[in-house]
Structure formats: structure tokens, C-alpha cells
C-alpha atoms as a PDB file:
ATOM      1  CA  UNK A   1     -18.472 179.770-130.614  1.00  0.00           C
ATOM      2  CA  UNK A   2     -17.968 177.172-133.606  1.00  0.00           C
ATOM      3  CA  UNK A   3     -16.027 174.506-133.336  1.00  0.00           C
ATOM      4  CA  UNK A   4     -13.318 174.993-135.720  1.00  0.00           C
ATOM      5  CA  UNK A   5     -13.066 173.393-139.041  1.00  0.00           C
ATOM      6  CA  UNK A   6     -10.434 170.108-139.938  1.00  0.00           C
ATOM      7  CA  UNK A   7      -8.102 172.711-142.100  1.00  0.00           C
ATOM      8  CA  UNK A   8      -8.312 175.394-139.450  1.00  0.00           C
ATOM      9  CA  UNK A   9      -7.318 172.866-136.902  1.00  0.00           C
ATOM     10  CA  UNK A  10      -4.725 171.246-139.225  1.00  0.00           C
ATOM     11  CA  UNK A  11      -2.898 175.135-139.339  1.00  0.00           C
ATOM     12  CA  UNK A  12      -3.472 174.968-135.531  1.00  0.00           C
ATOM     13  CA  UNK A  13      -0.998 172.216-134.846  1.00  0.00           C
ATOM     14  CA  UNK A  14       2.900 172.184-134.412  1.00  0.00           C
ATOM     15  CA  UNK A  15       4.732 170.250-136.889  1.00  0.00           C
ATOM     16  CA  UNK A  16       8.362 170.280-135.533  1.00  0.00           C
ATOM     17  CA  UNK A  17      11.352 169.103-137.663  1.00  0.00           C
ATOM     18  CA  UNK A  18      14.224 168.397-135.669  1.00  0.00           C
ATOM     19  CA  UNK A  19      17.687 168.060-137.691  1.00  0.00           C
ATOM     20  CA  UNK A  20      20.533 166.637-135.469  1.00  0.00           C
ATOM     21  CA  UNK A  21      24.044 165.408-136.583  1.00  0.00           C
ATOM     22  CA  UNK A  22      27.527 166.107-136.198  1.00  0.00           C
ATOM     23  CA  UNK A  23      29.573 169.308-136.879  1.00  0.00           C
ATOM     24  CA  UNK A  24      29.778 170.331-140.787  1.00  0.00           C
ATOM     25  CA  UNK A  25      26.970 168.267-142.086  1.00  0.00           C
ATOM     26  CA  UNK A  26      25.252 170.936-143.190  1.00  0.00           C
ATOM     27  CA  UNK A  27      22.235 171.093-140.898  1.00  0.00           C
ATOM     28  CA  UNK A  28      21.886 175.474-140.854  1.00  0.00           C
ATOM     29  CA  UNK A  29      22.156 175.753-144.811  1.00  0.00           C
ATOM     30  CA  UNK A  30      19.334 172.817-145.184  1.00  0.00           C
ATOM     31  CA  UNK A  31      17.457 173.868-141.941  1.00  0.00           C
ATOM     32  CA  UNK A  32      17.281 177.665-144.265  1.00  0.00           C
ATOM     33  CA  UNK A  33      16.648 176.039-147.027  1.00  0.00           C
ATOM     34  CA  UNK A  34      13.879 173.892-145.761  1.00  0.00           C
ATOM     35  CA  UNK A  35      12.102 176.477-143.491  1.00  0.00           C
ATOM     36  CA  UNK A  36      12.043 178.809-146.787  1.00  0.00           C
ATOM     37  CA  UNK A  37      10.634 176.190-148.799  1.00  0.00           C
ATOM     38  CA  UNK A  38       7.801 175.270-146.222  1.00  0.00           C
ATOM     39  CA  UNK A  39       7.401 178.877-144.864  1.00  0.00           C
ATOM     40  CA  UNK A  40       8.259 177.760-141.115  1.00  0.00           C
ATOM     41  CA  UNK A  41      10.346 179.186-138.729  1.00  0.00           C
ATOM     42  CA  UNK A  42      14.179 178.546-138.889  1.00  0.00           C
ATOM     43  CA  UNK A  43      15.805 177.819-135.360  1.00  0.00           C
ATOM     44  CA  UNK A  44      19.194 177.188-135.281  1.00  0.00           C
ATOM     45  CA  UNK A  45      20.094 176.048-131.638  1.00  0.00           C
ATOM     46  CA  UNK A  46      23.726 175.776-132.050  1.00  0.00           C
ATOM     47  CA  UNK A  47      23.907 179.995-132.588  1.00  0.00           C
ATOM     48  CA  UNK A  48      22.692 179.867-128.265  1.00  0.00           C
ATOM     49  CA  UNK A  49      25.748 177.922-127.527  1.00  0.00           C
ATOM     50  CA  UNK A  50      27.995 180.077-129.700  1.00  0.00           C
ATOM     51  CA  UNK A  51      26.727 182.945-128.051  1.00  0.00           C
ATOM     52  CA  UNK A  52      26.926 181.990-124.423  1.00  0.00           C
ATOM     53  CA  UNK A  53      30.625 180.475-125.562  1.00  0.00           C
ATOM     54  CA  UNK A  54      31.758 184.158-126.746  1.00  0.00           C
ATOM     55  CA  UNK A  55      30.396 185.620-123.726  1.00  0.00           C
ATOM     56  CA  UNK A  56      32.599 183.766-121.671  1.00  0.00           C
ATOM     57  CA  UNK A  57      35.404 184.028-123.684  1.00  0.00           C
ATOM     58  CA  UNK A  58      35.054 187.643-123.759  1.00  0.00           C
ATOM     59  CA  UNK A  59      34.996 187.921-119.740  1.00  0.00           C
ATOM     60  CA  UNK A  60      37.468 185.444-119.468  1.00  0.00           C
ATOM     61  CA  UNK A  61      39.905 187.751-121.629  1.00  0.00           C
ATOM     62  CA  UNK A  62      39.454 190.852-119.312  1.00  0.00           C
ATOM     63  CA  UNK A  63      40.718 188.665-116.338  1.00  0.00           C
ATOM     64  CA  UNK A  64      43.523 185.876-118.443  1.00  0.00           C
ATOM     65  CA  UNK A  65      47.014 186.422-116.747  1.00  0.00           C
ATOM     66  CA  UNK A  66      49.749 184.248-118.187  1.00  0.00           C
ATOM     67  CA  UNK A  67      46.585 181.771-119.986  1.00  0.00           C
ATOM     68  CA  UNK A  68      44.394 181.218-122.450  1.00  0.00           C
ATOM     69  CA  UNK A  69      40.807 182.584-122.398  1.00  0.00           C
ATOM     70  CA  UNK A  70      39.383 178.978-122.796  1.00  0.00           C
ATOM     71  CA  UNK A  71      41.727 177.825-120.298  1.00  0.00           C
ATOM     72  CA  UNK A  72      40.460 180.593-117.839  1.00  0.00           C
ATOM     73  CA  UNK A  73      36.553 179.279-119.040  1.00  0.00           C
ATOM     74  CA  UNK A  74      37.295 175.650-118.419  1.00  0.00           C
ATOM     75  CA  UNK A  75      38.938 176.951-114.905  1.00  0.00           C
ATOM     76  CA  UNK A  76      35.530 178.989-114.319  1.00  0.00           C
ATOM     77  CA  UNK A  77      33.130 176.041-115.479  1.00  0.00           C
ATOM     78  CA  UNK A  78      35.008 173.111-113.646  1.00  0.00           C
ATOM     79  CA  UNK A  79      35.145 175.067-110.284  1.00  0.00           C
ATOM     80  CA  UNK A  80      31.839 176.276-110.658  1.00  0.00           C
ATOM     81  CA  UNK A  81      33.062 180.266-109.406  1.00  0.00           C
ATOM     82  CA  UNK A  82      30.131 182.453-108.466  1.00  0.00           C
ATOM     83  CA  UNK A  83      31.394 184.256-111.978  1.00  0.00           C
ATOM     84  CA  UNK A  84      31.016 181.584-114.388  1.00  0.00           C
ATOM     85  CA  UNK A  85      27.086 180.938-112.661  1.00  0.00           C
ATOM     86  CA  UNK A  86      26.187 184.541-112.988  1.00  0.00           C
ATOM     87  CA  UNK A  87      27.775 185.104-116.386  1.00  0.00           C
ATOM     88  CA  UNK A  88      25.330 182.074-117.503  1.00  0.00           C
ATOM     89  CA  UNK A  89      22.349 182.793-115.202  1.00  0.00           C
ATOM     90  CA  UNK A  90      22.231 186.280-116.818  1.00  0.00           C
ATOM     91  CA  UNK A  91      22.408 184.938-120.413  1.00  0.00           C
ATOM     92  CA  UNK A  92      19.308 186.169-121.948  1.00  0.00           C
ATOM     93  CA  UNK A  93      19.877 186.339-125.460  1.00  0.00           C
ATOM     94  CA  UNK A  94      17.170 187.958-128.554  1.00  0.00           C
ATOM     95  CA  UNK A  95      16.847 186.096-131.535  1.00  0.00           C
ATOM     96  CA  UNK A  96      15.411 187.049-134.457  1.00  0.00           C
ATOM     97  CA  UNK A  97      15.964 185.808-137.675  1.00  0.00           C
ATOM     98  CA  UNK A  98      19.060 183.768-136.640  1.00  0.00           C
ATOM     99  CA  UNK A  99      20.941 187.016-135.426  1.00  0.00           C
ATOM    100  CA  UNK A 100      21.794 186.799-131.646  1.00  0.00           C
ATOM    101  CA  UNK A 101      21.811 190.022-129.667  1.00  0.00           C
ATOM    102  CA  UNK A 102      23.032 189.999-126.106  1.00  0.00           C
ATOM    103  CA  UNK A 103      22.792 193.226-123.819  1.00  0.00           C
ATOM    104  CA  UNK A 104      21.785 195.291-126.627  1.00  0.00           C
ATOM    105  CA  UNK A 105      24.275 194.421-129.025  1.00  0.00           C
ATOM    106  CA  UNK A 106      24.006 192.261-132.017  1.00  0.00           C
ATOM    107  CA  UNK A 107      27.289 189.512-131.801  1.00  0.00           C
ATOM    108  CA  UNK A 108      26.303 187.522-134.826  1.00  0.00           C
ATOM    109  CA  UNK A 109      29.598 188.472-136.590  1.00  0.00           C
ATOM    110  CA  UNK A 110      31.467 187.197-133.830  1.00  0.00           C
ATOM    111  CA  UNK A 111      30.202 183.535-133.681  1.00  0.00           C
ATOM    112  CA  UNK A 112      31.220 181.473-137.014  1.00  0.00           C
ATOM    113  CA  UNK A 113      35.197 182.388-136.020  1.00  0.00           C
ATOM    114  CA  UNK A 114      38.056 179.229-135.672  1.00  0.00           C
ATOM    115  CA  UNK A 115      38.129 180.445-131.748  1.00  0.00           C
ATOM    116  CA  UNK A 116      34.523 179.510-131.440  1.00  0.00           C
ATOM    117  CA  UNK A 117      34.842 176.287-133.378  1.00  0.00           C
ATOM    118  CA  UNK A 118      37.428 175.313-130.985  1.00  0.00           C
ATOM    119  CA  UNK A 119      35.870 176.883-128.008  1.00  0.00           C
ATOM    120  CA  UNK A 120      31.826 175.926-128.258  1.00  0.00           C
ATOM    121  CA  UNK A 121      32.728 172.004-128.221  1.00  0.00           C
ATOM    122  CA  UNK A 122      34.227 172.545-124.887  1.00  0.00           C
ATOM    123  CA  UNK A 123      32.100 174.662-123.303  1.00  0.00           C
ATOM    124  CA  UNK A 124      29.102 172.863-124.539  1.00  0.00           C
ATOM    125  CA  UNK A 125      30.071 169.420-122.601  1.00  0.00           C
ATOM    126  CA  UNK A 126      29.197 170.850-119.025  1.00  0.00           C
ATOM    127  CA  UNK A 127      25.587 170.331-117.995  1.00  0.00           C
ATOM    128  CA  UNK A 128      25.674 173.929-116.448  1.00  0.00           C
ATOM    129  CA  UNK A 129      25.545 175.468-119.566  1.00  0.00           C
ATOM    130  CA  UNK A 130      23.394 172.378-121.447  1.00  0.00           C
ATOM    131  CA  UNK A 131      20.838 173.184-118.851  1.00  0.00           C
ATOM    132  CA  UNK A 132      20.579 176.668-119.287  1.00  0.00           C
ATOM    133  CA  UNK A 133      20.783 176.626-123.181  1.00  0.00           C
ATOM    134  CA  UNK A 134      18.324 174.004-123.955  1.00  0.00           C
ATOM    135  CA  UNK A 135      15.224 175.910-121.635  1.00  0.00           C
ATOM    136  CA  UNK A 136      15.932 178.970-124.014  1.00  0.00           C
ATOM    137  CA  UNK A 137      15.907 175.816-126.776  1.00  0.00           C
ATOM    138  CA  UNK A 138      12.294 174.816-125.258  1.00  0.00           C
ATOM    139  CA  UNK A 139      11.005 178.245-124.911  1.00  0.00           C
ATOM    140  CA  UNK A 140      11.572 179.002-128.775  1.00  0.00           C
ATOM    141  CA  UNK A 141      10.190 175.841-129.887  1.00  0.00           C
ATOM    142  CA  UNK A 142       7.613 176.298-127.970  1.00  0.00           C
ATOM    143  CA  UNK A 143       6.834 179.848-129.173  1.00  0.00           C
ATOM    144  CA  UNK A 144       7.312 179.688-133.219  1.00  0.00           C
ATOM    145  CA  UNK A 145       6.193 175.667-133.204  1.00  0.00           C
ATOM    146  CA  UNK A 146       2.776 176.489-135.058  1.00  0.00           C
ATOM    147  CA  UNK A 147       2.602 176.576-138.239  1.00  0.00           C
ATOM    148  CA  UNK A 148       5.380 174.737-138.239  1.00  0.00           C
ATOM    149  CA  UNK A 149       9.567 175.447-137.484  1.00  0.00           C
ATOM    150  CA  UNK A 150      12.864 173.574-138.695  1.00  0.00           C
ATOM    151  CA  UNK A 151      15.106 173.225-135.335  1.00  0.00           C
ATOM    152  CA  UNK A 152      18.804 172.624-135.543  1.00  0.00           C
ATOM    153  CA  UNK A 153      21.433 171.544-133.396  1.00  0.00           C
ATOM    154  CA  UNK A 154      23.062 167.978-131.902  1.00  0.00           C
ATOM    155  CA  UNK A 155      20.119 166.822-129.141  1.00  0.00           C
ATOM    156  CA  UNK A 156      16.750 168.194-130.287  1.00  0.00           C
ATOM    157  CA  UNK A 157      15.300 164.982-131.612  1.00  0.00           C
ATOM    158  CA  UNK A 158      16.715 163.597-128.012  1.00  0.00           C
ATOM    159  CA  UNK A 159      16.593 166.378-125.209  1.00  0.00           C
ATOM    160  CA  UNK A 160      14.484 169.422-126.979  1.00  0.00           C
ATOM    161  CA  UNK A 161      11.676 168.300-128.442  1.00  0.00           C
ATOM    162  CA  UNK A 162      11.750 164.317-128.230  1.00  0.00           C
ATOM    163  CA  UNK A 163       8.228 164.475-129.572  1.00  0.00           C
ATOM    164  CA  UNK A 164       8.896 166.544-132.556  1.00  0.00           C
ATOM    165  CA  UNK A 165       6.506 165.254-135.653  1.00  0.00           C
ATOM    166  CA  UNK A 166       9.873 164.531-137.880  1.00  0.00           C
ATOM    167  CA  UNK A 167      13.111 164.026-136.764  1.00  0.00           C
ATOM    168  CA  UNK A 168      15.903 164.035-138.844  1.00  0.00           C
ATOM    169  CA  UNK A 169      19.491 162.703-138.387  1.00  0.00           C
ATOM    170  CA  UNK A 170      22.175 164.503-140.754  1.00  0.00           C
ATOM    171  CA  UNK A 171      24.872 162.516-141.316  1.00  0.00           C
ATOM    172  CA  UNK A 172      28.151 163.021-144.014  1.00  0.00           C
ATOM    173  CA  UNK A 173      32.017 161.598-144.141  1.00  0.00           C
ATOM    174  CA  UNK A 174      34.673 163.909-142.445  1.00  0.00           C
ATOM    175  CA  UNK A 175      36.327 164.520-145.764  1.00  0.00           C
ATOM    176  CA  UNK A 176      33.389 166.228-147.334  1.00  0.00           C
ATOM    177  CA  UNK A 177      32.761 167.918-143.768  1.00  0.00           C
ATOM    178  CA  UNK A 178      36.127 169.526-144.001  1.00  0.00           C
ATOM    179  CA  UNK A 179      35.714 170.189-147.425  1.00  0.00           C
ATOM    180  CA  UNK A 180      32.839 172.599-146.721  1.00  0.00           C
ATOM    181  CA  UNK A 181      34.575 174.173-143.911  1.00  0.00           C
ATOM    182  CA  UNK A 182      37.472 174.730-145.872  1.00  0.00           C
ATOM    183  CA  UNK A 183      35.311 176.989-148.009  1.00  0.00           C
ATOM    184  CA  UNK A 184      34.033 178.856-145.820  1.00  0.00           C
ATOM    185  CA  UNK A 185      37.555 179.320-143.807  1.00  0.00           C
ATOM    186  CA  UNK A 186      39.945 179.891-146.587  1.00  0.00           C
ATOM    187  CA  UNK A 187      43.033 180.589-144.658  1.00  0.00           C
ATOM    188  CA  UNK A 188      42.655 177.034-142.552  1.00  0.00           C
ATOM    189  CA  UNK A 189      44.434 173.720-144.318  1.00  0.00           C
ATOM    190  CA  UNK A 190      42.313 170.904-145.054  1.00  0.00           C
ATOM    191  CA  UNK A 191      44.265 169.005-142.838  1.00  0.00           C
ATOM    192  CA  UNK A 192      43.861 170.925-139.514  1.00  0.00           C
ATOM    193  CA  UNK A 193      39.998 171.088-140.668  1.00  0.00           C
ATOM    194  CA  UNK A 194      39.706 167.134-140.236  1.00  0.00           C
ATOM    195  CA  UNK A 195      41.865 167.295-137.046  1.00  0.00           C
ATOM    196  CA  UNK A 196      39.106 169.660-135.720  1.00  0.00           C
ATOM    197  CA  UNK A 197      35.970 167.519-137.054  1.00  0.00           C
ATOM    198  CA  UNK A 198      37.170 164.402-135.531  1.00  0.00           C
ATOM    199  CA  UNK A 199      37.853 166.062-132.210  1.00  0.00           C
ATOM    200  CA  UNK A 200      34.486 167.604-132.099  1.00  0.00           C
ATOM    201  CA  UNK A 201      32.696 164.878-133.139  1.00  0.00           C
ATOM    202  CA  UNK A 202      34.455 163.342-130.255  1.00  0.00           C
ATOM    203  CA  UNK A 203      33.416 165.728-127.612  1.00  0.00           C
ATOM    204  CA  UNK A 204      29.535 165.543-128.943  1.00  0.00           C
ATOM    205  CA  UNK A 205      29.571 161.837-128.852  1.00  0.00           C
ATOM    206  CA  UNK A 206      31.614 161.495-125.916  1.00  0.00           C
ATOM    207  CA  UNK A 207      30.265 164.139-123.263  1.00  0.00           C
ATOM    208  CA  UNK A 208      28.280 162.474-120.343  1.00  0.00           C
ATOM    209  CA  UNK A 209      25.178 165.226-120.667  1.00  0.00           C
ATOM    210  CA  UNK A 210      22.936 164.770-123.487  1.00  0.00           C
ATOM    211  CA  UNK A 211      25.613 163.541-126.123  1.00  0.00           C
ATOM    212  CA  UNK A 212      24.883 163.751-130.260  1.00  0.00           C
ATOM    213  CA  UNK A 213      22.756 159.968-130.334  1.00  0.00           C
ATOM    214  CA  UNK A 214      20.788 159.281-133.043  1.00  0.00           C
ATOM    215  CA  UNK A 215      16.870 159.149-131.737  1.00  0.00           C
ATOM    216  CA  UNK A 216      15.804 155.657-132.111  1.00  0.00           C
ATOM    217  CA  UNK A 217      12.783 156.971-134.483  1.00  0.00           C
ATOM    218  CA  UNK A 218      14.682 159.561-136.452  1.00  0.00           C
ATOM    219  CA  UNK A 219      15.475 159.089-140.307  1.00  0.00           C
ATOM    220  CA  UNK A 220      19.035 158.961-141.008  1.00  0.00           C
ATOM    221  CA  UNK A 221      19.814 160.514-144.308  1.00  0.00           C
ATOM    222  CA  UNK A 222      23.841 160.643-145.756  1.00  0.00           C
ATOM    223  CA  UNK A 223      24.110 163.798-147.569  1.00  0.00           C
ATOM    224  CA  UNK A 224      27.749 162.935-148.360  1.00  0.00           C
ATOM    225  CA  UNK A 225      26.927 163.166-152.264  1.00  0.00           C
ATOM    226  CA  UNK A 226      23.748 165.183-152.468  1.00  0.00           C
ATOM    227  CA  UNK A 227      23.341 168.685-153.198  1.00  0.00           C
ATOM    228  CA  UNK A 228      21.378 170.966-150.398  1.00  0.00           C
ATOM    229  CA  UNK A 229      18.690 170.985-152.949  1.00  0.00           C
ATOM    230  CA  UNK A 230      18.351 167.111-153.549  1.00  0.00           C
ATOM    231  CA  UNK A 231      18.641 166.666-149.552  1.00  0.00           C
ATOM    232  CA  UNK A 232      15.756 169.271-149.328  1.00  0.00           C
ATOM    233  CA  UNK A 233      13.398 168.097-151.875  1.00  0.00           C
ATOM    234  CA  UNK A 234      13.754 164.439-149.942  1.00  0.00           C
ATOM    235  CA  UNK A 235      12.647 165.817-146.503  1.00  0.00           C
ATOM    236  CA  UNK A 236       9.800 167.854-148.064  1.00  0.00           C
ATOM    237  CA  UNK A 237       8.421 164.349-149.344  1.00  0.00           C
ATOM    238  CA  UNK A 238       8.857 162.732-146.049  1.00  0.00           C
ATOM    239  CA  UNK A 239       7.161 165.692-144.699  1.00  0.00           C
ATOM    240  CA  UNK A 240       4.405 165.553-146.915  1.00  0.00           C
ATOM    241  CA  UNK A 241       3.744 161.656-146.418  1.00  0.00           C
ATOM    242  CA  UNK A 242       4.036 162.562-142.522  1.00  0.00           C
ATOM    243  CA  UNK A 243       1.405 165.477-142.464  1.00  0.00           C
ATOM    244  CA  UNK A 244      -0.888 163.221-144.734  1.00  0.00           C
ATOM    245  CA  UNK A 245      -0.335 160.980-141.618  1.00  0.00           C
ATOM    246  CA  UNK A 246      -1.564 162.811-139.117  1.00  0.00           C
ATOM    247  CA  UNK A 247      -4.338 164.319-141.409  1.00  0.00           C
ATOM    248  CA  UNK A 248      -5.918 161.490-141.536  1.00  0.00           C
ATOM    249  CA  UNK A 249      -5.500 160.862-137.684  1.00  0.00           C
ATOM    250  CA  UNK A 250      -6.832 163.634-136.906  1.00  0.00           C
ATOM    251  CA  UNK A 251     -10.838 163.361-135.540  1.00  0.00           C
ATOM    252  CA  UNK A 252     -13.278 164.584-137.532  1.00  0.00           C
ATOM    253  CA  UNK A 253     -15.208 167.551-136.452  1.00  0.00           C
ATOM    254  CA  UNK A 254     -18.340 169.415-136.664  1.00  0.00           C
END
């Protein structure tokens, strides 16, 4: 068999992005964007934790007396109940295309709601449910990483794939965070949108398993007061300059 060419090889390896930050700073509209633009695969990670969030919540809502569903979650997650651990051992979402079908039915439609704002910052803090989401993480990073795939969430530079090729650290104020939730939730005041920012930003930084860090070799780019397009177009350079990198570490072959 021939050995295989330097551009045949160069398809042949993973280039990972990894695109962490905190909630609203637009990492799934320039993850899109950027996957489109270099014809990778678009993973967003944060959909998994949606999903498995509205799972519970839906269980927990057959069984609430005199409670909150979330309340009846937390109660299920901090005890540990036999439900809560099957609920989440039997998690075994499809993805395709970003669109999250569980049990035969696609729940997409059901995950970018206030409840699951609220709810997904709580239920992502306990290492039950961080355990069990980031091997589905690994297994889909592991599957789509050649020729490439854009991953999304708040610990994939740190936890998923520490040894992605680019890792990228999303960053913008809370006032232009809320101001790009407010569009998309029209009936929610600015104010409450802010209120919910800074207490999720809270959780992510402040939850014992696998908290939102920056990873000590990521690139931290502000997008505060750049469009998606001006935040893509500087990625795709530093992508460029990194595959140039490791073109010319690669060994040269036969």
C-alpha cells in the first residue's frame, strides 16, 4: 500500500476549535458561522445539557406536589434517588445537525425557553450529570473531529478536548449579553435579563466540577463591539496561521 501523500495526511488530521465563555457571548451563532465558513462540523455542547435538563424537568412535573419542578430536580440530584440515576443513565440523545432527539422525538423546540435558562445552570453544577454529558461531549468530538469541527460550550478547551488545535475563549460585557438575549426573548425586561447573566455566570464560575476557566493557552477575544462577521473573519486568520503551523510540523513523507 502507498504511504499516503503530505495533503492526504494533512485532510487526515483533527483540527478541533474549542469556543468556551460565559452565557450570551455568542459562542452557537459564531460556532455556525465559523463551521460554515470552514466546512467543519458544528457541535454545540450546551444543546446535551439542555436536553438532559428538560428531561428532568419533564419527569419531575409528573411527580411535583405542592413544588416546583426544579425544586423536585434539585431534591432528585442532591439525594441521588435511584430516579434521578436512571433518568440520566438512560440519556442517550441523537444529534444531528444541532437538533436533539430523545426517545424518538425531536425536543429542539423545547430547549432555548426562560425555564431552561433558569433551570440548565442548576442542573449543570452536579458532577452526576457533568460526567455523563461530557462522555457523549468526547464521543462526538471524537467522531466528526476530522476534517475538522467547531465545539461549543463552557469546559471544552478544559475538560473535553484539552488538546484541541485552537482554543478559543469568548468573552463580552453583561450589558451587551443581555442585550442579545433581550432580542431573542422579547417579552423579558432588560433588567431581569442581567439579573439572570450575572447569576449564571456565577454558577459556571462558581461550581466545584469543571467550572467556566479560561485554558491557560486559549486566545481570549472580547466580542463586546464586533459584529459575528468581524469576530469570524479573526478566528479564520488565527486558524490559518495555526494550520500553517502544524503544516510545516508535520514529517515529510514518501
Amino acid at each position: 500500500m502507498p504511504k499516503a501523500t503530505a495533503p492526504q495526511e494533512e485532510r487526515r488530521r483533527p483540527f478541533r476549535i474549542a469556543i468556551d465563555g460565559p452565557a450570551g457571548a455568542g459562542k452557537s451563532t459564531l460556532a455556525s458561522f465559523l463551521a460554515q465558513r470552514l466546512s467543519f462540523t458544528h457541535l454545540n455542547t450546551g444543546i446535551l445539557y439542555r436536553a438532559l435538563s428538560r428531561v428532568l424537568l419533564d419527569r419531575a412535573a409528573e411527580s411535583t406536589a405542592g413544588s416546583s419542578s426544579l425544586e423536585r430536580v434539585k431534591q432528585m440530584l442532591e439525594k441521588g434517588s435511584e430516579e434521578a440515576s436512571r433518568i440520566i443513565e438512560d440519556f442517550d440523545p441523537e444529534i444531528e445537525n444541532n437538533e436533539v432527539t430523545v426517545k424518538g422525538k425531536n425536543i429542539t423546540e423545547f430547549l432555548r425557553t426562560p425555564e431552561i435558562d433558569i433551570a440548565v445552570g442548576v442542573v449543570a453544577k452536579y458532577p452526576i450529570i457533568r460526567e455523563k454529558i461530557t462522555g457523549i461531549q468526547k464521543q462526538l468530538a471524537q467522531k466528526y473531529s476530522v476534517p475538522g469541527i467547531v465545539i461549543e460550550g463552557r469546559d471544552i478547551g478544559t475538560v473535553v478536548v484539552p488538546d484541541a488545535e485552537l482554543k478559543i475563549f469568548l468573552v463580552a460585557s453583561v450589558d451587551v449579553r443581555a442585550q442579545r438575549r433581550a432580542q431573542e426573548q422579547k417579552e423579558e425586561s432588560l433588567e431581569n435579563i442581567k439579573r439572570e447573566i450575572r447569576e449564571r455566570d456565577h454558577l459556571d464560575t462558581s461550581r466545584a466540577h469543571s467550572p467556566l476557566i479560561q485554558a491557560q493557552d486559549a486566545v481570549l477575544l472580547d466580542n463586546s463591539h464586533l459584529t459575528v462577521e468581524e469576530t469570524v473573519n479573526r478566528i479564520q486568520k488565527i486558524v490559518a496561521e495555526r494550520r500553517a503551523e502544524v503544516k510545516r510540523n508535520m514529517p515529510l513523507v514518501d
